[in-house]
C-alpha atoms as a PDB file:
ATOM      1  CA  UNK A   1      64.365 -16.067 -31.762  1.00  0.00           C
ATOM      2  CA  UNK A   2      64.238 -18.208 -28.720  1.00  0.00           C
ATOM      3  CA  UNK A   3      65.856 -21.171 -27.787  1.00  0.00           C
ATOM      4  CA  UNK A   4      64.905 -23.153 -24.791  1.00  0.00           C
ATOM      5  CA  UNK A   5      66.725 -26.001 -23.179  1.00  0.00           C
ATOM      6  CA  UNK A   6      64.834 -28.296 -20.540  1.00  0.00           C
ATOM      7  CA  UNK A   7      66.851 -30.556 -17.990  1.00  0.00           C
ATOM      8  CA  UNK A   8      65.502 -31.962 -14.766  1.00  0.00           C
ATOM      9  CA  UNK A   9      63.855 -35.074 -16.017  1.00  0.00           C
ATOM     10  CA  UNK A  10      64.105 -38.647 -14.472  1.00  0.00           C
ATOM     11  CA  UNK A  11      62.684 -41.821 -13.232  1.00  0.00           C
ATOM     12  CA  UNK A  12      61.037 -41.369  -9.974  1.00  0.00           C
ATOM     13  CA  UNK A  13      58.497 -43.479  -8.050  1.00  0.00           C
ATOM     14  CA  UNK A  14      54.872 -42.783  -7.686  1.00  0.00           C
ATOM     15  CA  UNK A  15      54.572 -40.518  -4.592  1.00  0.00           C
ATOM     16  CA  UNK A  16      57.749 -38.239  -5.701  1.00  0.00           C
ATOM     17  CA  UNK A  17      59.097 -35.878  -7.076  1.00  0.00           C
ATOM     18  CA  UNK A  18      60.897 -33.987  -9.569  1.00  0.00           C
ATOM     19  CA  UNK A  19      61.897 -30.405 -10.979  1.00  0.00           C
ATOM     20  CA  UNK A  20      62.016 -29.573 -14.524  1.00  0.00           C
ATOM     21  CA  UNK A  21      63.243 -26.603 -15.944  1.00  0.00           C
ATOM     22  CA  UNK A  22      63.927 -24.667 -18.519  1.00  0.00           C
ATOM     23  CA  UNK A  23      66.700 -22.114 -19.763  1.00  0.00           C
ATOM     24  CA  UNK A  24      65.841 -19.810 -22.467  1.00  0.00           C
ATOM     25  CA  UNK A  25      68.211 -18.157 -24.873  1.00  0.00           C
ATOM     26  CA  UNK A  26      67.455 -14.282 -25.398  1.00  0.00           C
ATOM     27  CA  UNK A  27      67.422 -10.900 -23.764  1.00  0.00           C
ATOM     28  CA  UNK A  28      63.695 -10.641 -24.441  1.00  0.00           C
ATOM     29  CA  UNK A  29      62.874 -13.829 -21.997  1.00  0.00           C
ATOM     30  CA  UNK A  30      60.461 -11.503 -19.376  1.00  0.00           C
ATOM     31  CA  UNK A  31      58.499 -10.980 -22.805  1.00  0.00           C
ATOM     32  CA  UNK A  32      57.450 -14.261 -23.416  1.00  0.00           C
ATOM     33  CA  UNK A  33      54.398 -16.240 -22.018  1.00  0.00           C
ATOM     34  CA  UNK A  34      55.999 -19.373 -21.003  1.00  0.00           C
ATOM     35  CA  UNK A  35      54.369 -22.822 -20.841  1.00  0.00           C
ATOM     36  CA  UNK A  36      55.076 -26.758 -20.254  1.00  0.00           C
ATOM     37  CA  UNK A  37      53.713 -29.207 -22.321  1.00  0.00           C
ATOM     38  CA  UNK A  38      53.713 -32.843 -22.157  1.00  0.00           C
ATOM     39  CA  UNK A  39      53.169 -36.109 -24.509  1.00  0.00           C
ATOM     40  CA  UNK A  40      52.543 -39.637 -23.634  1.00  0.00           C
ATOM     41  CA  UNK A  41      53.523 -42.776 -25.942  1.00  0.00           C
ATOM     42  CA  UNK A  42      50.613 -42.762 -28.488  1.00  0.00           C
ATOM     43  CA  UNK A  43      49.037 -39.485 -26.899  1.00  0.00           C
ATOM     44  CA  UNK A  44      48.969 -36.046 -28.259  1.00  0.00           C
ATOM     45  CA  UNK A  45      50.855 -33.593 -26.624  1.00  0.00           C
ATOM     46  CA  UNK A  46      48.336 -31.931 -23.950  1.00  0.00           C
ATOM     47  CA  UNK A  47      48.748 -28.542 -22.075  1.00  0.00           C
ATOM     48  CA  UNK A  48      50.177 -28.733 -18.354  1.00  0.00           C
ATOM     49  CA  UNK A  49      50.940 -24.894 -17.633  1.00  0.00           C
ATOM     50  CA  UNK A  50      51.560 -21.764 -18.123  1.00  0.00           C
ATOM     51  CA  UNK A  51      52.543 -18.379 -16.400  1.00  0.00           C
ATOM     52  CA  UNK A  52      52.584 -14.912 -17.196  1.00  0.00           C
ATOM     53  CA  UNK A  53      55.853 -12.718 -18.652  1.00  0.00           C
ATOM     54  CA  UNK A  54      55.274 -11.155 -15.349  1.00  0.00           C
ATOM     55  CA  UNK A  55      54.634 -14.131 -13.235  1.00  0.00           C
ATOM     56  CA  UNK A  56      51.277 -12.841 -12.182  1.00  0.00           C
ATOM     57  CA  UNK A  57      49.258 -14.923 -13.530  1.00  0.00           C
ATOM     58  CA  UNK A  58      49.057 -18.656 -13.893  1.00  0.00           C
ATOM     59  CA  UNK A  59      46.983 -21.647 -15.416  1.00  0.00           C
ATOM     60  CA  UNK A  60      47.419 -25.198 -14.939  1.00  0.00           C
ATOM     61  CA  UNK A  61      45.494 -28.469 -15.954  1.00  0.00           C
ATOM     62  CA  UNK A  62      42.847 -30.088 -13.923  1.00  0.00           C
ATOM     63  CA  UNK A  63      45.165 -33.194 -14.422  1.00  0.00           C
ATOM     64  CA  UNK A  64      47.900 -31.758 -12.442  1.00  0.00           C
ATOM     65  CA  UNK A  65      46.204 -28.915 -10.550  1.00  0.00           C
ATOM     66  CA  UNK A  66      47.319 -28.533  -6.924  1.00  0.00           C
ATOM     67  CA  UNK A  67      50.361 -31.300  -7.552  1.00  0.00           C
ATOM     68  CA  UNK A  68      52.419 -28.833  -9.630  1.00  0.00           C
ATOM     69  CA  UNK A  69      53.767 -25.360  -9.671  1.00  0.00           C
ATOM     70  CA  UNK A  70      55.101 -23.022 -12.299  1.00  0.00           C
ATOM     71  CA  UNK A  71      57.563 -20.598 -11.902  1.00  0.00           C
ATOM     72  CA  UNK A  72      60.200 -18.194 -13.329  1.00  0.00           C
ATOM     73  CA  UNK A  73      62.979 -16.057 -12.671  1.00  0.00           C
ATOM     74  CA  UNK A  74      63.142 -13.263 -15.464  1.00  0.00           C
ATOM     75  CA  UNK A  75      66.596 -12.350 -13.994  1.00  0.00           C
ATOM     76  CA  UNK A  76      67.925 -15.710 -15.227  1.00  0.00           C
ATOM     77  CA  UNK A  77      65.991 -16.292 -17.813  1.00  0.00           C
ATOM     78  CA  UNK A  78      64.802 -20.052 -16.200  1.00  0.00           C
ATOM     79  CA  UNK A  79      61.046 -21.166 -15.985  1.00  0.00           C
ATOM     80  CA  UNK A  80      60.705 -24.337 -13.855  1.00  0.00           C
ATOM     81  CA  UNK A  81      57.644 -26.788 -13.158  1.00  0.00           C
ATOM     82  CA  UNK A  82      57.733 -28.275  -9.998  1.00  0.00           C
ATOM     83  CA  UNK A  83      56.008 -31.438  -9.870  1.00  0.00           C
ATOM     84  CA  UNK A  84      55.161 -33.173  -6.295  1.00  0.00           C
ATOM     85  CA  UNK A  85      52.536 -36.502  -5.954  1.00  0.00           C
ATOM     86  CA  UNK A  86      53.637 -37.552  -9.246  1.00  0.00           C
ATOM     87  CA  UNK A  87      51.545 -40.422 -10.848  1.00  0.00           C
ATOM     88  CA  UNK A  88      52.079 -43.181 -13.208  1.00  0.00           C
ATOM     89  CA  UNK A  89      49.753 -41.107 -15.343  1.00  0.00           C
ATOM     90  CA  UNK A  90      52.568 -38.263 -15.425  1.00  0.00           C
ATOM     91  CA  UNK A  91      54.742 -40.106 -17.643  1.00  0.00           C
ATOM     92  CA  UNK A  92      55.333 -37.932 -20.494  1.00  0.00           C
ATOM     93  CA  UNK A  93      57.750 -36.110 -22.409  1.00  0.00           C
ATOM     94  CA  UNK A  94      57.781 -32.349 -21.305  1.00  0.00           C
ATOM     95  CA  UNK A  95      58.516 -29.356 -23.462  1.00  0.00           C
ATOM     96  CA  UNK A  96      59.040 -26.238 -22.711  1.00  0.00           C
ATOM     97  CA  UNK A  97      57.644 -23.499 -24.712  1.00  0.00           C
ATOM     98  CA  UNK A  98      57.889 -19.382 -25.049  1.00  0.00           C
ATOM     99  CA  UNK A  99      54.984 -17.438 -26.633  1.00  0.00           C
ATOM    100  CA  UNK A 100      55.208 -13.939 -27.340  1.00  0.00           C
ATOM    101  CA  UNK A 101      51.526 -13.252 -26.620  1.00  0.00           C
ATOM    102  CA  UNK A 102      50.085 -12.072 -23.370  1.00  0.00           C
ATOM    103  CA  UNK A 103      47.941 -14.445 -22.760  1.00  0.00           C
ATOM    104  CA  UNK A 104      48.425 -18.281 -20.740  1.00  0.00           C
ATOM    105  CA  UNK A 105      44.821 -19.278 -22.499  1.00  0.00           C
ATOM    106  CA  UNK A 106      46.672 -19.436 -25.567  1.00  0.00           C
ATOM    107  CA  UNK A 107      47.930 -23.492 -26.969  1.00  0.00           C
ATOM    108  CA  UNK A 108      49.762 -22.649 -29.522  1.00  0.00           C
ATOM    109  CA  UNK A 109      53.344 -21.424 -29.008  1.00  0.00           C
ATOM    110  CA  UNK A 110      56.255 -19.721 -31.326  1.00  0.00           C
ATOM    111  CA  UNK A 111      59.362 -21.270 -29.687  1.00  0.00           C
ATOM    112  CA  UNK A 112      59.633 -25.273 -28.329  1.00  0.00           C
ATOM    113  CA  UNK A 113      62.230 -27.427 -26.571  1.00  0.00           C
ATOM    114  CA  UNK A 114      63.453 -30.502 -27.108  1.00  0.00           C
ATOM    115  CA  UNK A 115      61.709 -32.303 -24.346  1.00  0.00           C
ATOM    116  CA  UNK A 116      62.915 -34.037 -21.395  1.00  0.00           C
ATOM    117  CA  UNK A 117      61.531 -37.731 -20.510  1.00  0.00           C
ATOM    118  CA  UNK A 118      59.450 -38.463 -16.724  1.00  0.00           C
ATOM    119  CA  UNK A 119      59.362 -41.697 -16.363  1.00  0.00           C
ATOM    120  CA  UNK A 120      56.652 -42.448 -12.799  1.00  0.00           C
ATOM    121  CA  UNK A 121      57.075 -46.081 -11.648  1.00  0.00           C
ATOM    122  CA  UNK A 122      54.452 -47.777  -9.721  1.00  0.00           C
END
């Protein structure tokens, strides 16, 4: 069992930015395929990214491709999303989420946070 506590979220203006992250519970964190997910009012939740147990590898969507970065530290059991040029369009909910799989193709994950609100202003 995982549990997996986000904080970082805010309201910043269009142009800024923020960074999320998220603390997970567990001695097996370098295990777990981690991943950040987002949902917009009236939206389904879509996929943002993902990295590796290792942090070799990892994905991101063409939405936010070359605006945000993934990361984690296996020693302190944190994965964070760093999140520069934010847009309007960012405004989301974000969850963190740990998969026990290998792979950062994968959309479907075992363990979810609560979410943490971005708010992007105009």
């Amino acid at each position: 069992q995982v549990q997996l506590v986000e904080s970082g979220g805010g309201l910043v203006q269009a142009g800024g930015s923020l960074r999320l992250s998220c603390a997970a519970s567990g001695r097996t964190f370098s295990r777990y395929t981690m991943g950040w997910f987002r949902q917009a009012p009236g939206k389904e939740r879509e996929f943002v990214a993902a990295i590796s147990y290792s942090g070799s590898s990892t994905r991101y969507a063409d939405s936010v491709k070359g605006r945000f970065t993934i990361s984690r530290d296996n020693a302190k059991n944190t994965v964070d999303l760093q999140m520069n040029s934010l847009k309007p369009q960012d405004t989301a909910v974000y969850y963190c989420a740990a998969d026990r799989g290998v792979s950062v193709y994968k959309l479907i994950y075992d363990y979810w946070g609560q979410g943490t609100q971005v708010t992007v202003s105009s």
